[in-house]
C-alpha atoms as a PDB file:
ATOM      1  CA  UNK A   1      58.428 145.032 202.655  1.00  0.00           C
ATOM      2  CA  UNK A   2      59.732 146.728 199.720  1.00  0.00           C
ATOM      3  CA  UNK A   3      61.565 144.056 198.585  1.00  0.00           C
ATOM      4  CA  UNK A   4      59.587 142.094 196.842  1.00  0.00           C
ATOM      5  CA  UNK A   5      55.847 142.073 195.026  1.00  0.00           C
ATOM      6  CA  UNK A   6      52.914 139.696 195.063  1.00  0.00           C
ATOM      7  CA  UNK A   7      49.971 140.308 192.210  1.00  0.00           C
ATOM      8  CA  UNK A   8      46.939 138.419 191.506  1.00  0.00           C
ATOM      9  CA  UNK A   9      46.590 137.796 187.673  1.00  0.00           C
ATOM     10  CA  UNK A  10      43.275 138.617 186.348  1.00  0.00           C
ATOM     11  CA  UNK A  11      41.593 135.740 183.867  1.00  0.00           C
ATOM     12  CA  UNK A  12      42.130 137.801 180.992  1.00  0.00           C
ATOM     13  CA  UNK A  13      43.678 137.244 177.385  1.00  0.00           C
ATOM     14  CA  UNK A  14      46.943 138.377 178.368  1.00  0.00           C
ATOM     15  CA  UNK A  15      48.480 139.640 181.200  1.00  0.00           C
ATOM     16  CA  UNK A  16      52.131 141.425 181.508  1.00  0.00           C
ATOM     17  CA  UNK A  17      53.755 141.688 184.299  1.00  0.00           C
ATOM     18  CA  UNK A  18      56.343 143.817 183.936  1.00  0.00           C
ATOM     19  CA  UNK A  19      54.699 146.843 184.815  1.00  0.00           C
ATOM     20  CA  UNK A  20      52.820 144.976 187.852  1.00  0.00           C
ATOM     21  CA  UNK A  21      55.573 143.698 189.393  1.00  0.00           C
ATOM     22  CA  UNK A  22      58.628 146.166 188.660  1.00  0.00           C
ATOM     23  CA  UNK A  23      60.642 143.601 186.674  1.00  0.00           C
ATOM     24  CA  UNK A  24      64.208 144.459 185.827  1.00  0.00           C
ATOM     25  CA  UNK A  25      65.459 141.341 184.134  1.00  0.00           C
ATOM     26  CA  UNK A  26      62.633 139.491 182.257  1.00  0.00           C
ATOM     27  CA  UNK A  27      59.449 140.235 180.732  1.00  0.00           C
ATOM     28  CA  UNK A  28      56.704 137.907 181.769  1.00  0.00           C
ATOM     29  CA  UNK A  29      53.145 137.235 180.404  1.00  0.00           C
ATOM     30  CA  UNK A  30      50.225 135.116 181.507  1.00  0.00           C
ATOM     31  CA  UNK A  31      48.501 134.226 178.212  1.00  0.00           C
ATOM     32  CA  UNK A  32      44.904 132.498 177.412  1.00  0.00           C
ATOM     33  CA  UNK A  33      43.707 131.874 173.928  1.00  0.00           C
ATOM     34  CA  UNK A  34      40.128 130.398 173.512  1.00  0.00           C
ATOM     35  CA  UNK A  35      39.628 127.403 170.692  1.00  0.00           C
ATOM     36  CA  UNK A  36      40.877 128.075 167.144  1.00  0.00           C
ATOM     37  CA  UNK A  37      42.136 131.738 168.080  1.00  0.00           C
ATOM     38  CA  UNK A  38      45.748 132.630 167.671  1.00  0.00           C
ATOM     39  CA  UNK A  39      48.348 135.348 167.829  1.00  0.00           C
ATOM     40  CA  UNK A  40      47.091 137.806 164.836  1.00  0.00           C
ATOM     41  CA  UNK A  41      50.702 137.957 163.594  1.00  0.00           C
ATOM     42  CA  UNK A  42      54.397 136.095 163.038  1.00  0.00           C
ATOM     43  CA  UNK A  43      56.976 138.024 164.559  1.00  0.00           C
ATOM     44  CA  UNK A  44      60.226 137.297 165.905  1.00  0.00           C
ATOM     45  CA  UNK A  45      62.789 139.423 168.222  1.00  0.00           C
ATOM     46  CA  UNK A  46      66.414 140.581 168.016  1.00  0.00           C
ATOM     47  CA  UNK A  47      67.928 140.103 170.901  1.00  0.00           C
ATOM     48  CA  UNK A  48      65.547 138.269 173.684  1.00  0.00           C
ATOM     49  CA  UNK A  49      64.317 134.095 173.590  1.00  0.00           C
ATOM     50  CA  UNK A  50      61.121 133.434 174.542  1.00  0.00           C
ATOM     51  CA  UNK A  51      60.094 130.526 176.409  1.00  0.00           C
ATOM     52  CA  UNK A  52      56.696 129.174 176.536  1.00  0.00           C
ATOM     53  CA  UNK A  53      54.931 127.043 179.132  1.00  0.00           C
ATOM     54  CA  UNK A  54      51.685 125.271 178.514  1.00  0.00           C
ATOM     55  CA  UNK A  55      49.434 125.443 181.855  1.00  0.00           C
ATOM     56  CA  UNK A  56      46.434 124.272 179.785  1.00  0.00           C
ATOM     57  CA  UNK A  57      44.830 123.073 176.973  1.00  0.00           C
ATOM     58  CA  UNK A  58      47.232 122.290 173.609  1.00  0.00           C
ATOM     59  CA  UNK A  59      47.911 124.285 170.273  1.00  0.00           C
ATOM     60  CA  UNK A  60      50.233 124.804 167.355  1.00  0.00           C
ATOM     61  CA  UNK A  61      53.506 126.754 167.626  1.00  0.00           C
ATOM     62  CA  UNK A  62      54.296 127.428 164.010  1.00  0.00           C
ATOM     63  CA  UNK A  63      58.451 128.333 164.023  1.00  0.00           C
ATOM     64  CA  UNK A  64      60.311 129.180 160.956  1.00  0.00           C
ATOM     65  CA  UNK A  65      57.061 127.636 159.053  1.00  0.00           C
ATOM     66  CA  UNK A  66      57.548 124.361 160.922  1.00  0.00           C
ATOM     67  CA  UNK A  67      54.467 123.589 162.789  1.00  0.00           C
ATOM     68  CA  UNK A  68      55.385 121.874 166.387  1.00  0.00           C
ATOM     69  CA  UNK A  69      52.796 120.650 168.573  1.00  0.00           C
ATOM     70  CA  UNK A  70      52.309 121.629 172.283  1.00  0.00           C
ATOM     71  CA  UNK A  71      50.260 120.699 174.847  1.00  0.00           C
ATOM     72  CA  UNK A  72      49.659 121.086 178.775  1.00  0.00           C
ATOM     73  CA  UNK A  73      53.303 120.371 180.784  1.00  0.00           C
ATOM     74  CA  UNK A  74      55.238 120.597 177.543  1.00  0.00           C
ATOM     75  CA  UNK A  75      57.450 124.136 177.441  1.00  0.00           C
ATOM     76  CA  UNK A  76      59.454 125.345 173.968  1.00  0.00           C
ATOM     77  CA  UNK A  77      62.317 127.781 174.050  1.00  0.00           C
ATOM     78  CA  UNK A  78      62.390 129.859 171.103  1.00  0.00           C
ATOM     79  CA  UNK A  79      65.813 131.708 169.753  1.00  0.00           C
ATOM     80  CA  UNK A  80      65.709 135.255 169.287  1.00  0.00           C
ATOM     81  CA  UNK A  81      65.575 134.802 165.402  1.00  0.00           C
ATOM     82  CA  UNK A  82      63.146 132.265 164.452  1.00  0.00           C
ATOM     83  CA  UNK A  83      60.114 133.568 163.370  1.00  0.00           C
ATOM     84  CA  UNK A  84      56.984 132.520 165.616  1.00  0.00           C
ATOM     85  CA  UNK A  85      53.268 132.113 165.645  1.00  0.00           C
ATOM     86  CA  UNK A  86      51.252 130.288 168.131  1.00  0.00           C
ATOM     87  CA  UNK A  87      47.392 129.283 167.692  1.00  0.00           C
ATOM     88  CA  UNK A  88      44.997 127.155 170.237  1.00  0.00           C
ATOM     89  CA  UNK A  89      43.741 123.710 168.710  1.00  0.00           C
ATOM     90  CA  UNK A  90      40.288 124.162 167.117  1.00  0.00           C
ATOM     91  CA  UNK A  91      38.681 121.972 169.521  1.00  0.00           C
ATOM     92  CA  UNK A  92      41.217 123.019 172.865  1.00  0.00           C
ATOM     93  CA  UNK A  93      41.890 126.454 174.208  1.00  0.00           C
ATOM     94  CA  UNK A  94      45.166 127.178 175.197  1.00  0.00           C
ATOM     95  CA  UNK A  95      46.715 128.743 178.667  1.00  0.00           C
ATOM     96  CA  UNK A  96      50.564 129.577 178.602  1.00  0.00           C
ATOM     97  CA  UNK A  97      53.143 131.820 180.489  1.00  0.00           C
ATOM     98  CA  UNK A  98      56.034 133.423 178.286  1.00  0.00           C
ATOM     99  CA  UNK A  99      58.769 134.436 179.332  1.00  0.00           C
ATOM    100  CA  UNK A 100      61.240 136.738 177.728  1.00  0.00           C
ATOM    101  CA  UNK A 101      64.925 137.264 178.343  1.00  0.00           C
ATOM    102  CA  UNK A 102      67.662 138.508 176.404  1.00  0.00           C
ATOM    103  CA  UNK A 103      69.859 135.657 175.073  1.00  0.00           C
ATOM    104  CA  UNK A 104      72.846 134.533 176.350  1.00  0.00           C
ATOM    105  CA  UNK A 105      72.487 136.900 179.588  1.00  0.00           C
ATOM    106  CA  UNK A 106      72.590 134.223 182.309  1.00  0.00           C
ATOM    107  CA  UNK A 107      75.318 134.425 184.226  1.00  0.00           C
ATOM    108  CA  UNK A 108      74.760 132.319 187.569  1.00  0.00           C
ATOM    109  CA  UNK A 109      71.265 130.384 187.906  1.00  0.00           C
ATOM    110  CA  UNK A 110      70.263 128.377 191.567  1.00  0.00           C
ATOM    111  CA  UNK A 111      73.019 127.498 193.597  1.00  0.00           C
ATOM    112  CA  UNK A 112      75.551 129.552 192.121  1.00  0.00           C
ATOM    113  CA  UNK A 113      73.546 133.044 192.787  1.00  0.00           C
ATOM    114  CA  UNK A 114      72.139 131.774 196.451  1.00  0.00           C
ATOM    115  CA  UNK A 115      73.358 133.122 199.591  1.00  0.00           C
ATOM    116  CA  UNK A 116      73.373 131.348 202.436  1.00  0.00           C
END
């Protein structure tokens, strides 16, 4: 059916799956970081949040040089501005998903946009 998509992620560092499956609204990642690695640099975005959830493991979110713990089950939504920089614990490697979305773009969310 051409209506939807089903992909297998690989177990690799990161994973995006725009491209695989033909998102229009949302970028997605599958992320894995091994002990004491992190993301190489601090960025932050101009229009889209990010939100983060831990599958796995635990690390440091550092956000606007505030460092905020996470661990497996917790997730973080991050504002478009705030500058960002995630590591894996030295002793704990880290698995996450991240989404991406532009801000303030929701318009109906689960039983508003559902047809019956």
């Amino acid at each position: 059916m051409a209506n939807y998509k089903k992909v297998s992620v690989p177990d690799a560092p990161r994973t995006e799956l725009h491209d695989l499956l033909g998102l229009t609204g949302a970028e997605v990642s599958v992320n894995s970081m091994p002990a004491g690695a992190g993301v190489p640099f601090v960025h932050s975005h101009k229009q889209n949040e990010e939100i983060y959830i831990i599958l796995e493991g635990k690390g440091t979110m550092t956000l606007d040089g505030e460092d905020v713990a996470l661990a497996a089950n917790d997730v973080l939504r991050v504002a478009p501005p705030v500058k960002r920089q995630l590591k894996a614990a030295a002793d704990s490697g880290i698995k996450y998903v991240c989404i991406q979305v532009k801000e303030n773009s929701l318009e109906q969310y689960t039983g508003a946009d559902g047809v019956m």
